[in-house]
Protein backbone atom coordinates (compact mmCIF):
# COMPACT_ATOMS: atom_id res chain seq x y z
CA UNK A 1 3.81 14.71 17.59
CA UNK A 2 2.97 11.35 18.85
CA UNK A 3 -0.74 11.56 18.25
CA UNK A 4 0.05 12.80 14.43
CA UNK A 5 2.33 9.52 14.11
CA UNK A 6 -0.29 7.29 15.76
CA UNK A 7 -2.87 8.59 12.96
CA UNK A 8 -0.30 8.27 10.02
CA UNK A 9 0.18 4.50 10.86
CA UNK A 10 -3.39 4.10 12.04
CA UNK A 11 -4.78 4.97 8.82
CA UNK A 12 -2.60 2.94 6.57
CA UNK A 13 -3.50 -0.23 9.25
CA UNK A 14 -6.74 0.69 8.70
CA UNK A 15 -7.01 1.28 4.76
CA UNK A 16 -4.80 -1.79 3.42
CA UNK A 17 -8.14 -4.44 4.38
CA UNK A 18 -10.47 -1.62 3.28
CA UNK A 19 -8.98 -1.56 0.39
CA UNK A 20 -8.27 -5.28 -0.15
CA UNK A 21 -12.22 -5.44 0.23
CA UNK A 22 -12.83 -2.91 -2.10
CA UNK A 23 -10.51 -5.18 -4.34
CA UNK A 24 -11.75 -8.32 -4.07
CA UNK A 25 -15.53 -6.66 -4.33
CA UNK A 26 -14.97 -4.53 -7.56
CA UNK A 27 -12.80 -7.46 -9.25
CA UNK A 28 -16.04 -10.05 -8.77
CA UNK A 29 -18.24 -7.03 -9.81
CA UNK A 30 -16.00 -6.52 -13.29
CA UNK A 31 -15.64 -3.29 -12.22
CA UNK A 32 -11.94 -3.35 -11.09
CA UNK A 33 -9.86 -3.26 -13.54
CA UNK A 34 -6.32 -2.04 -14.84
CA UNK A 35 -7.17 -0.47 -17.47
CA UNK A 36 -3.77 1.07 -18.91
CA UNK A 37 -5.71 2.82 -21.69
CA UNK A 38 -7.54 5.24 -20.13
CA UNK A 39 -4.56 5.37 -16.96
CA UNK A 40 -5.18 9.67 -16.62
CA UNK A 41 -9.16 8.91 -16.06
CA UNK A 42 -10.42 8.67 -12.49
CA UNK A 43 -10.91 4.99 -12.96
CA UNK A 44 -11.19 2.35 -9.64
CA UNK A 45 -8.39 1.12 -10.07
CA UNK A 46 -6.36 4.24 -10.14
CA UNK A 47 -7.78 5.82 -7.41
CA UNK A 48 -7.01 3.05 -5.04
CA UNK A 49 -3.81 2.84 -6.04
CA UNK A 50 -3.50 6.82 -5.39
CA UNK A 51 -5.07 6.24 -1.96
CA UNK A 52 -2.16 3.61 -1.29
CA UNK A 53 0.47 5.49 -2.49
CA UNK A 54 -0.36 8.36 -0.48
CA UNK A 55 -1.47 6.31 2.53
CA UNK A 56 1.97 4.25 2.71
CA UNK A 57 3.93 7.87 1.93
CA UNK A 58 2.33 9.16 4.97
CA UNK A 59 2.91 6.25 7.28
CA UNK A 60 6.57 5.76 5.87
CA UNK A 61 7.01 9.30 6.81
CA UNK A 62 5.72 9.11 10.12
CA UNK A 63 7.36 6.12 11.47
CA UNK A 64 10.55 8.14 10.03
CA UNK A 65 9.51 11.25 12.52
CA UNK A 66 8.42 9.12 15.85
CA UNK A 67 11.87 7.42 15.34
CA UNK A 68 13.68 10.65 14.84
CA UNK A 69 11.73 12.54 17.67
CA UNK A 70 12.24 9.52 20.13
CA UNK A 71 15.87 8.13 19.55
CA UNK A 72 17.11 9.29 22.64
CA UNK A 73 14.46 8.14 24.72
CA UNK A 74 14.51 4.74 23.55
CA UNK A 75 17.76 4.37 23.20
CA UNK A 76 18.08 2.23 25.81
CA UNK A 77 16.03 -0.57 24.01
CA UNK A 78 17.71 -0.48 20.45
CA UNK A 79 14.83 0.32 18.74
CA UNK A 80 16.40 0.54 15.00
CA UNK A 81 16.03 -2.95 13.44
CA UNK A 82 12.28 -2.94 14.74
CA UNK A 83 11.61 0.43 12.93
CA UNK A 84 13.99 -0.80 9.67
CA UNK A 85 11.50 -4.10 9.81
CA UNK A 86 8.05 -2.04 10.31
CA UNK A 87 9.26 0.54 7.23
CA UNK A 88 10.40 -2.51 5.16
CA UNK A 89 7.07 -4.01 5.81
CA UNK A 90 4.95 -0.87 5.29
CA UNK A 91 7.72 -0.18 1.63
CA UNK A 92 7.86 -3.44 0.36
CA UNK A 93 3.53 -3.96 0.30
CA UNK A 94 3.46 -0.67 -2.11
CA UNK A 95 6.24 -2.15 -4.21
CA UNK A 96 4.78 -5.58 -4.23
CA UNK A 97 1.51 -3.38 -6.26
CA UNK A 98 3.86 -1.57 -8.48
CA UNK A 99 5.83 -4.40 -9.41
CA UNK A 100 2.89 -6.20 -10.25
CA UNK A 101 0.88 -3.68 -12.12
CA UNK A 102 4.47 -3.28 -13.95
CA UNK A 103 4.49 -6.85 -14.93
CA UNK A 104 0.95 -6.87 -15.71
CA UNK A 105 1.63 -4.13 -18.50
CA UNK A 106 4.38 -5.29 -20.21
CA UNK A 107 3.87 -8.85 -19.22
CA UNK A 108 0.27 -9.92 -19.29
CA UNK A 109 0.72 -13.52 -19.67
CA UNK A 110 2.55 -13.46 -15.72
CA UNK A 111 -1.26 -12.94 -14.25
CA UNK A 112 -3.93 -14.18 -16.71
CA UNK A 113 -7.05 -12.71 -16.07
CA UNK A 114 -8.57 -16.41 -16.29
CA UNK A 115 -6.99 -17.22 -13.05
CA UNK A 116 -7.74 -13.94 -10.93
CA UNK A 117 -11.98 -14.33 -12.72
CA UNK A 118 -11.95 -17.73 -11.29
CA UNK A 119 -11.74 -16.38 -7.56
CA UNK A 120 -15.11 -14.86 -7.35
């Protein structure tokens, strides 16, 4: 169990730079892009945003389990509030990308494109 939970969390450590590369990369290559029109279309864009959906599900889910497993045995050290803070930290990063791609779609004047071209 603890090995699976180790991996769950490992890989989502492990893909949010990856994929902040891949980001920064593809955005000075005008390849990334949200492009709503085509959204069903195996585009960059959406399949990074799959892979961090799915990556933060897993993790989310196994901090859940490790906690659940282990309760008693570190119930001595009040573990709660750490694991509320790690799952809030781990929840909030993939709503911090929805709510922005939301606001970029029915807002588009909240991130101009001018400022995000000017980084690369």
């Amino acid at each position: 169990l603890c090995v699976s939970c180790r991996w769950g969390v490992l890989c989502y450590v492990a893909l949010m730079p990856i994929s902040a590369v891949f980001v920064g990369v593809g955005s000075c290559l005008n390849v990334y892009h949200q492009d709503t029109q085509s959204f069903p279309a195996l585009t960059p864009y959406s399949v990074n945003e799959m892979v961090i959906t799915l990556a933060s599900g897993w993790a989310i889910y196994c901090l859940v389990l490790f906690y659940y497993k282990a309760q008693r045995l570190l119930a001595p050290m009040h573990p709660f509030w750490k694991f509320v803070l790690i799952k809030g930290i781990v929840f909030m990063t993939w709503a911090q990308s929805v709510l922005l791609h939301i606001a970029a779609r029915y807002w588009p004047n909240v991130l101009p494109q001018e400022r995000l071209g000017a980084l690369c």
